[in-house]
C-alpha atoms as a PDB file:
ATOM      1  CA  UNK A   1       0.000   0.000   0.000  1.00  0.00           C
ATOM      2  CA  UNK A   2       1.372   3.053  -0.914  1.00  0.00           C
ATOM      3  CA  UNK A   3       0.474   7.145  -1.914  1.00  0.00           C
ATOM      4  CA  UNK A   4       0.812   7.335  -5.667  1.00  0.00           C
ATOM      5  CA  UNK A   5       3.682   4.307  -5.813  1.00  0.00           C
ATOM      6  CA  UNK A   6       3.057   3.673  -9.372  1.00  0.00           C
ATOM      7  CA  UNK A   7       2.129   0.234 -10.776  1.00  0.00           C
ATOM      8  CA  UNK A   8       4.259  -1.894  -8.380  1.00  0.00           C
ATOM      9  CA  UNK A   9       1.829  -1.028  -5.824  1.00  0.00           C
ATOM     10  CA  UNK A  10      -0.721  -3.930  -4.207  1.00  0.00           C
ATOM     11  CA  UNK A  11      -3.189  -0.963  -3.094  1.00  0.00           C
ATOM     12  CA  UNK A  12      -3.702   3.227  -2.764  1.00  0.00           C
ATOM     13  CA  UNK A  13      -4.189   5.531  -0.238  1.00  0.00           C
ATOM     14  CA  UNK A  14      -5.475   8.809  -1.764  1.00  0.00           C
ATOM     15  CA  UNK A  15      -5.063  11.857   0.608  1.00  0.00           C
ATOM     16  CA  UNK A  16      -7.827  14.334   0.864  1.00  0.00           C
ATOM     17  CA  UNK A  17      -5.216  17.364   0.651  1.00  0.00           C
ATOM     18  CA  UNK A  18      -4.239  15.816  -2.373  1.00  0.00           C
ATOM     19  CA  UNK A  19      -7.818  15.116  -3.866  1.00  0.00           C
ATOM     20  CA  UNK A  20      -9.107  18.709  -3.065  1.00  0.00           C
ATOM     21  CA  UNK A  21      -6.024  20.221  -4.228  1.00  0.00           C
ATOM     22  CA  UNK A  22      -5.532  22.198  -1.016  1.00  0.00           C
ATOM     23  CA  UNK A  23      -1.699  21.706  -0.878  1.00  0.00           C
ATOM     24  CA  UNK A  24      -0.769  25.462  -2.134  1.00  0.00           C
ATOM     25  CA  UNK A  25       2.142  25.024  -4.841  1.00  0.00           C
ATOM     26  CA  UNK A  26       1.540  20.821  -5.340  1.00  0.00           C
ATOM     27  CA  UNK A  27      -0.514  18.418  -6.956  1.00  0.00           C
ATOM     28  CA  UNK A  28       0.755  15.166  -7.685  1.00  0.00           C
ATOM     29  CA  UNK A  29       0.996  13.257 -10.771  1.00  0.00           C
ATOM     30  CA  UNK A  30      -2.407  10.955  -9.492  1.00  0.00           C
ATOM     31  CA  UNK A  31      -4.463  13.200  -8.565  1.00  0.00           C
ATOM     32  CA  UNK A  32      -6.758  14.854 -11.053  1.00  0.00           C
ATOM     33  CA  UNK A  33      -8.784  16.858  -9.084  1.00  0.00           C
ATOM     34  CA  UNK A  34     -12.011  18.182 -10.275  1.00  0.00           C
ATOM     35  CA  UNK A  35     -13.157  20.899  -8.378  1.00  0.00           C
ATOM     36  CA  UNK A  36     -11.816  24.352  -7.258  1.00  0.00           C
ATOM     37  CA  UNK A  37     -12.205  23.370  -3.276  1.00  0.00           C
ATOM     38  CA  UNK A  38      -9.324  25.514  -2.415  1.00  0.00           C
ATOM     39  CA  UNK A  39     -11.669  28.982  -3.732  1.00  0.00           C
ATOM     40  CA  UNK A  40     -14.810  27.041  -2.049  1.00  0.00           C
ATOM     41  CA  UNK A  41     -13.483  26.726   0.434  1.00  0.00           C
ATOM     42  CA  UNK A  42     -12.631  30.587   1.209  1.00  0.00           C
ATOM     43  CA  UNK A  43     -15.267  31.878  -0.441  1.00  0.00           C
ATOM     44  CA  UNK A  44     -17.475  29.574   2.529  1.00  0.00           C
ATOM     45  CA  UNK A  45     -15.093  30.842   5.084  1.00  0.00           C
ATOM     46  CA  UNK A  46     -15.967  34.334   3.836  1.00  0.00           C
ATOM     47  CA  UNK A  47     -19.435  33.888   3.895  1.00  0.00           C
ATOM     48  CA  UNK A  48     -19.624  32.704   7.281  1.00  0.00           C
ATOM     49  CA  UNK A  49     -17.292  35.655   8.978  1.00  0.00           C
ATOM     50  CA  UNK A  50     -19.707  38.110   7.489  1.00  0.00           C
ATOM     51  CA  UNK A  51     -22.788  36.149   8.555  1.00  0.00           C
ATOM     52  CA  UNK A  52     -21.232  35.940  12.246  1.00  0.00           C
ATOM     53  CA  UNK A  53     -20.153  39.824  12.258  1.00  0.00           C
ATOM     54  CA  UNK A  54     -23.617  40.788  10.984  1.00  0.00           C
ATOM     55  CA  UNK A  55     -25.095  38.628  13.806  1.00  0.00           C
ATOM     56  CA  UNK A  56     -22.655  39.940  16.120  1.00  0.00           C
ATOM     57  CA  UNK A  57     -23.528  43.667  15.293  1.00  0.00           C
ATOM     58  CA  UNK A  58     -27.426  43.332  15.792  1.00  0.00           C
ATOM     59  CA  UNK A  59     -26.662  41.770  19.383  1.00  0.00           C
ATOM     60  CA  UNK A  60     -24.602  44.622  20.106  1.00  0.00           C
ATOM     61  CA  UNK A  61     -27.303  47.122  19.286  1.00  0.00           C
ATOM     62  CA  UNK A  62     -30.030  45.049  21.228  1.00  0.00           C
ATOM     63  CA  UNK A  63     -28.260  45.690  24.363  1.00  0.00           C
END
């Protein structure tokens, strides 16, 4: 069992940093990934800071 050992290999283990592609400057010869979970992923990030500052913000003007 091996990560990407090439055909001499009896079985795969397929790392989710790999498969998402969230390894900044690397993405290894297996790996084709298919997505843009790296951008997703920020852009959900982003989204949910400015959902939790607006939230926070209308607590602070109820008190």
């Amino acid at each position: 069992i091996g990560i990407g050992s090439g055909a001499d290999c009896d079985g795969q283990i397929l790392v989710t940093t790999d498969l998402w592609a969230t390894s900044p400057d690397y993405i290894p010869r297996h790996v084709q990934p298919n997505m843009q979970v790296p951008i997703e992923m920020r852009q959900a990030v982003g989204d949910w800071m400015k959902s939790f500052k607006t939230a926070e913000a209308q607590e602070l003007k109820r008190d």
